[in-house]
N, C-alpha and C. Protein backbone atom coordinates (compact mmCIF):
# COMPACT_ATOMS: atom_id res chain seq x y z
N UNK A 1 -2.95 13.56 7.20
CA UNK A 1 -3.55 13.78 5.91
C UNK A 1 -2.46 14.24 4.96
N UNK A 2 -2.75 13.69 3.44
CA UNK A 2 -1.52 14.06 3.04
C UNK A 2 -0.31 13.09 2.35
N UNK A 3 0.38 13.20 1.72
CA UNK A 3 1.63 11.99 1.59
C UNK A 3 2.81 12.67 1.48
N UNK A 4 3.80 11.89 1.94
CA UNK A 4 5.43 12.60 1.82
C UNK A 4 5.79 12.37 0.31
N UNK A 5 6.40 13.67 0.01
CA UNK A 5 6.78 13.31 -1.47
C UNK A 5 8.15 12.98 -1.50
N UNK A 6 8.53 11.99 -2.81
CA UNK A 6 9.50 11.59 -2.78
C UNK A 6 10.49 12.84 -3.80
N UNK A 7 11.31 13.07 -3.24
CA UNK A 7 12.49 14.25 -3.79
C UNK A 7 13.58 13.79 -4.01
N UNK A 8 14.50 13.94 -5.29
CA UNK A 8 15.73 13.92 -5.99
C UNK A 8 16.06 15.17 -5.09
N UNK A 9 17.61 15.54 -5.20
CA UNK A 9 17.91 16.97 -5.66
C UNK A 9 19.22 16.85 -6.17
N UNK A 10 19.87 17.94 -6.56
CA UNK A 10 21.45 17.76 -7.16
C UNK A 10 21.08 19.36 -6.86
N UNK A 11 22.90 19.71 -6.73
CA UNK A 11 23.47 21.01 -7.00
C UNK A 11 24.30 21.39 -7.83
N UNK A 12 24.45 22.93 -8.60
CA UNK A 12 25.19 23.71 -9.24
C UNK A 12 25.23 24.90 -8.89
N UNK A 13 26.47 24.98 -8.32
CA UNK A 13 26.47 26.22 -7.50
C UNK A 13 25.95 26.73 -6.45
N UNK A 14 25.46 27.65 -7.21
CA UNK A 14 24.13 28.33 -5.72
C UNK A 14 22.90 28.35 -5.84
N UNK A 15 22.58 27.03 -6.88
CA UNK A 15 21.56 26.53 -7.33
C UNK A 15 21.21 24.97 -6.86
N UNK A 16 20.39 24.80 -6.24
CA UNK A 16 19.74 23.66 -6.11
C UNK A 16 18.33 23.19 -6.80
N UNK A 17 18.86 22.27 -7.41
CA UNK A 17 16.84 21.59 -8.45
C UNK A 17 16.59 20.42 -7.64
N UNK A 18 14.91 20.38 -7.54
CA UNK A 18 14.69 19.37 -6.91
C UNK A 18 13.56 18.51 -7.73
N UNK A 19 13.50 17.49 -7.62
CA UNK A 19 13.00 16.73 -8.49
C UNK A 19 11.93 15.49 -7.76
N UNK A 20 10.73 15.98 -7.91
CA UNK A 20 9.57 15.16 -6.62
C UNK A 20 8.83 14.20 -8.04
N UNK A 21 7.93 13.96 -7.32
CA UNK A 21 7.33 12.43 -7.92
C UNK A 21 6.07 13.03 -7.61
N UNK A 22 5.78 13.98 -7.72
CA UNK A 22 4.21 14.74 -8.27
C UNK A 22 4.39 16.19 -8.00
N UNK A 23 3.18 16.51 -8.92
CA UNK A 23 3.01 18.32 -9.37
C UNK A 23 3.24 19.07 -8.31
N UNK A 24 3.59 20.10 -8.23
CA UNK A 24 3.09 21.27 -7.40
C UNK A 24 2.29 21.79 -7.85
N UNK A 25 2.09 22.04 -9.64
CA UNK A 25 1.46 23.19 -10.45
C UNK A 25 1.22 22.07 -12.34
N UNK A 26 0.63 23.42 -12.81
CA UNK A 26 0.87 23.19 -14.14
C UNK A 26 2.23 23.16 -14.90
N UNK A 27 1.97 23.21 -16.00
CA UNK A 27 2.99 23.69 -16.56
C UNK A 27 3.71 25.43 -16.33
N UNK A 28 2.57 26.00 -16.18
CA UNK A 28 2.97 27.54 -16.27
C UNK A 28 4.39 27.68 -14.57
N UNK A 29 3.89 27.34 -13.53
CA UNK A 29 4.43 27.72 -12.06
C UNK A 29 4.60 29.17 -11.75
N UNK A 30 5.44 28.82 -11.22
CA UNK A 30 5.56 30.53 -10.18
C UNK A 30 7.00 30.78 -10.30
N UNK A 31 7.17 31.75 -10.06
CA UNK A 31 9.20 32.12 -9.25
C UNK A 31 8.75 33.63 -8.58
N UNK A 32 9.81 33.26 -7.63
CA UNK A 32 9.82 34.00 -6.39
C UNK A 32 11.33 34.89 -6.18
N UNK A 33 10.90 36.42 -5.85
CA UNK A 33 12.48 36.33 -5.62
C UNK A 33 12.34 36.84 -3.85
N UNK A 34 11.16 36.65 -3.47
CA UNK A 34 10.81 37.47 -1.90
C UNK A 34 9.98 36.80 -1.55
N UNK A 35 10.11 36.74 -0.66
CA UNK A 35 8.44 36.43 0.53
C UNK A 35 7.35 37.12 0.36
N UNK A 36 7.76 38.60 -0.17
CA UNK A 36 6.57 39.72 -0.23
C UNK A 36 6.17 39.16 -1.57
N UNK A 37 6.43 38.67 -2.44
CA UNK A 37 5.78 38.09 -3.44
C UNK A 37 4.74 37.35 -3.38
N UNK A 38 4.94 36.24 -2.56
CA UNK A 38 4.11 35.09 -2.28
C UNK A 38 3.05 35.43 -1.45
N UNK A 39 3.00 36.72 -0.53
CA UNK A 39 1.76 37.19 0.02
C UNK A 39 0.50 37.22 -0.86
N UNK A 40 0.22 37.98 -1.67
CA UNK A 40 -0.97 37.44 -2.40
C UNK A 40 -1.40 36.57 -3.18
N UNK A 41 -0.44 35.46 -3.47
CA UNK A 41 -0.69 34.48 -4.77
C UNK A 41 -0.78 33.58 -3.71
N UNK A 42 -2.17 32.39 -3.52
CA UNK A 42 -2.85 31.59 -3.02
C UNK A 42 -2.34 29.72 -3.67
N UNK A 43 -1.33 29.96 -5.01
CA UNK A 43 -1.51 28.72 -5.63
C UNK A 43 -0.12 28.18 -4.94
N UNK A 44 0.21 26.83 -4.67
CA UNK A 44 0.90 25.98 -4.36
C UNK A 44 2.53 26.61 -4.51
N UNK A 45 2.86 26.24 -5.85
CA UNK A 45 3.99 27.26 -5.78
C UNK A 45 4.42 28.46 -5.22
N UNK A 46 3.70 29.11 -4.92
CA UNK A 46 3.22 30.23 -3.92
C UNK A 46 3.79 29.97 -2.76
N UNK A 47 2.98 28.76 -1.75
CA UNK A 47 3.01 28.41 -0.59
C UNK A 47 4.37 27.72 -0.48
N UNK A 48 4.57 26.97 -1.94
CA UNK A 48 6.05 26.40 -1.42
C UNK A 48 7.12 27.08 -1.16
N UNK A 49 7.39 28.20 -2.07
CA UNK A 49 8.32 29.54 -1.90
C UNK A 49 7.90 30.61 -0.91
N UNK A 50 6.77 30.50 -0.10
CA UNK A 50 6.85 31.35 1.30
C UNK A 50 7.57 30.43 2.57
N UNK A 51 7.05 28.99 2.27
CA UNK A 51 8.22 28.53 3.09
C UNK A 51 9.12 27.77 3.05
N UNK A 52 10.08 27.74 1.84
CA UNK A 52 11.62 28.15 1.53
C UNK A 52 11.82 29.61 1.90
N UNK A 53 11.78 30.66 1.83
CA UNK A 53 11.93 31.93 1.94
C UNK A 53 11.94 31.90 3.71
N UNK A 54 11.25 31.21 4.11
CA UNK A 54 10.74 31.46 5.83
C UNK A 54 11.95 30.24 6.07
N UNK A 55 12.04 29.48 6.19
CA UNK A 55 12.80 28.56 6.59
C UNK A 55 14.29 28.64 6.54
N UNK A 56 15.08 29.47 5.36
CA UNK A 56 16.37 29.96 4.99
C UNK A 56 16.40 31.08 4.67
N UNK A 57 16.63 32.19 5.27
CA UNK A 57 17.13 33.80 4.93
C UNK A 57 17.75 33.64 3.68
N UNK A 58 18.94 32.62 3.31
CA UNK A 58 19.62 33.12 2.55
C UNK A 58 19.55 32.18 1.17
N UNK A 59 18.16 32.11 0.71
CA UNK A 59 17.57 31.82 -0.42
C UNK A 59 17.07 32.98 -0.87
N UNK A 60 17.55 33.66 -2.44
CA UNK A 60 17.45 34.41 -3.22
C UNK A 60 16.07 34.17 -4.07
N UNK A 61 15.89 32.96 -4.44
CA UNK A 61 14.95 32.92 -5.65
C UNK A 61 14.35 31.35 -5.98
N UNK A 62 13.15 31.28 -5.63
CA UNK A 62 12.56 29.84 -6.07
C UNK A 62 11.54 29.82 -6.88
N UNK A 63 11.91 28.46 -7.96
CA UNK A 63 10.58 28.54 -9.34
C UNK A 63 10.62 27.44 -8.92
N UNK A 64 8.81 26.81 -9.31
CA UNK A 64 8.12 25.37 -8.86
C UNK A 64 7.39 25.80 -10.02
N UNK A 65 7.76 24.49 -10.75
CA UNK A 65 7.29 24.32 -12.00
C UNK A 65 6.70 22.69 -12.39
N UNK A 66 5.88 22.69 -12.58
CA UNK A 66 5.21 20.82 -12.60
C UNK A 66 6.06 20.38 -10.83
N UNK A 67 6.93 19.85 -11.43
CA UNK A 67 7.82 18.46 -10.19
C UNK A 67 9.00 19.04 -9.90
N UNK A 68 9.21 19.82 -10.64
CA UNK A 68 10.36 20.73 -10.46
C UNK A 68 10.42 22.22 -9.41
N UNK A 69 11.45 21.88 -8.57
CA UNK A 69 11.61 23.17 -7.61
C UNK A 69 13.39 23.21 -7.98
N UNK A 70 13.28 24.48 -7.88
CA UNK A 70 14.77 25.50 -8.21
C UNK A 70 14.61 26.81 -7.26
N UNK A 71 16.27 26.25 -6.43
CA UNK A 71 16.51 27.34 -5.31
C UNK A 71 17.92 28.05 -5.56
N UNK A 72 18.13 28.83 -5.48
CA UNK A 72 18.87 29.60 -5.78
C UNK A 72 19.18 30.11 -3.87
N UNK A 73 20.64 30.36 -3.50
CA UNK A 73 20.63 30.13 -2.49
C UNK A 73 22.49 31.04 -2.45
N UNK A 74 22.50 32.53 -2.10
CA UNK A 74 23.67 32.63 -1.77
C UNK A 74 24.58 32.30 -0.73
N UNK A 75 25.95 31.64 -1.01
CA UNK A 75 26.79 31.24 0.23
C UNK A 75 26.83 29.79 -0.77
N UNK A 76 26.22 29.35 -1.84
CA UNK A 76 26.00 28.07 -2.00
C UNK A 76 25.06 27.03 -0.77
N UNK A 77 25.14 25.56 -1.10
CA UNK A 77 24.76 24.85 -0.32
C UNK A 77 25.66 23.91 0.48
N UNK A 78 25.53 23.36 1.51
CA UNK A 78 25.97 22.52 2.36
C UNK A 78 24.80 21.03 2.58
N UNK A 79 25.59 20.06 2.65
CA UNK A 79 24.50 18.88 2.64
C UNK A 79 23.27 18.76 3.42
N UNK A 80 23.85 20.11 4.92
CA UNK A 80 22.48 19.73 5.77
C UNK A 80 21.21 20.83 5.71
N UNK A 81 21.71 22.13 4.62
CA UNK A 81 20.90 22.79 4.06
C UNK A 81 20.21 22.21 3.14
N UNK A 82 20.73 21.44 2.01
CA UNK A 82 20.18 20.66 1.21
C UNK A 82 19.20 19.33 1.38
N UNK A 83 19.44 18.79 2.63
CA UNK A 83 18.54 17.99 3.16
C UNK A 83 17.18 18.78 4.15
N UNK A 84 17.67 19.85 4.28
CA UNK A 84 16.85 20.28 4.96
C UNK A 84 15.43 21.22 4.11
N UNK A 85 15.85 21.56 2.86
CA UNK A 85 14.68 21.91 2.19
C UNK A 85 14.55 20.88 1.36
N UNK A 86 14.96 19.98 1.23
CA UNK A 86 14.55 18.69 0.47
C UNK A 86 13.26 18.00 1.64
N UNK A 87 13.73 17.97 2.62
CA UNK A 87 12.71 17.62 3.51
C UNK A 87 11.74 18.67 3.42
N UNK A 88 11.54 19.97 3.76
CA UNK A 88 10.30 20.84 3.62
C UNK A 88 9.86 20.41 2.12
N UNK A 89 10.01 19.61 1.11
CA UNK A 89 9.58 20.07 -0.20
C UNK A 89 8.85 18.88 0.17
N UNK A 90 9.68 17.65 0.67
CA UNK A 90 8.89 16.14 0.72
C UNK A 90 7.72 16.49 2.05
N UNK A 91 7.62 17.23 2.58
CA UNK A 91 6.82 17.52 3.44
C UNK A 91 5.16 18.07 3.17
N UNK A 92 5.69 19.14 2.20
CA UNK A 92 4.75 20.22 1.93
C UNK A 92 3.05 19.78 2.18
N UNK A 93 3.03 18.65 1.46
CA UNK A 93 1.29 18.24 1.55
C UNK A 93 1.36 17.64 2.37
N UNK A 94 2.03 17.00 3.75
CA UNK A 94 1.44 16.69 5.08
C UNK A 94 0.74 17.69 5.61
N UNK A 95 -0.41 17.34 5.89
CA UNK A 95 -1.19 18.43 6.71
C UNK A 95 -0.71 18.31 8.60
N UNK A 96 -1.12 16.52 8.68
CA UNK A 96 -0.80 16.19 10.50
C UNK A 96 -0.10 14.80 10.08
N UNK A 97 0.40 14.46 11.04
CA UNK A 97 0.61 12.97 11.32
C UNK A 97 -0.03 12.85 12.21
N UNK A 98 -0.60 11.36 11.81
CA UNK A 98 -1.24 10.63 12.94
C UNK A 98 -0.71 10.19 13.96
């Protein structure tokens, strides 16, 4: 249930933007600078930044805004970090595979 989303990303610095082919949110979104944040907020952006936060210790700060996700990530990035939350982002609305 579910579809893989399709994700851009590029880096600057210790910043990574990612760029999907549908919403997470409205216009308004979320940013995160903790996990303890995302404990009570129920909306999408929410869920996407509890697991970026769970998946990489050393992500500082994520905003999901429309199609747009921004990670902030000290140490910078490496290609297989960068593929690797590019994949959790193209993931997110799989529920199962069949």
């Amino acid at each position: 249930m579910g579809q893989v989303i399709n994700v851009t990303g590029t880096v600057a610095g210790d910043t990574a933007i990612f760029e999907a082919d549908r919403s997470f949110s409205g216009q308004d979104g979320g940013a995160y600078e903790s996990i303890d944040e995302t404990i009570e907020d129920p909306t999408f952006p929410a869920q996407l930044a509890a697991r970026a936060f769970e998946a990489d210790p050393a992500i500082t700060r994520v905003f999901s805004g429309s199609n747009g996700v921004v990670i902030r990530r000290d140490g910078g990035w490496s290609d297989a970090e960068l593929a690797r939350l590019r994949r959790l982002i193209e993931e997110f609305f799989v529920f199962y595979r069949g």
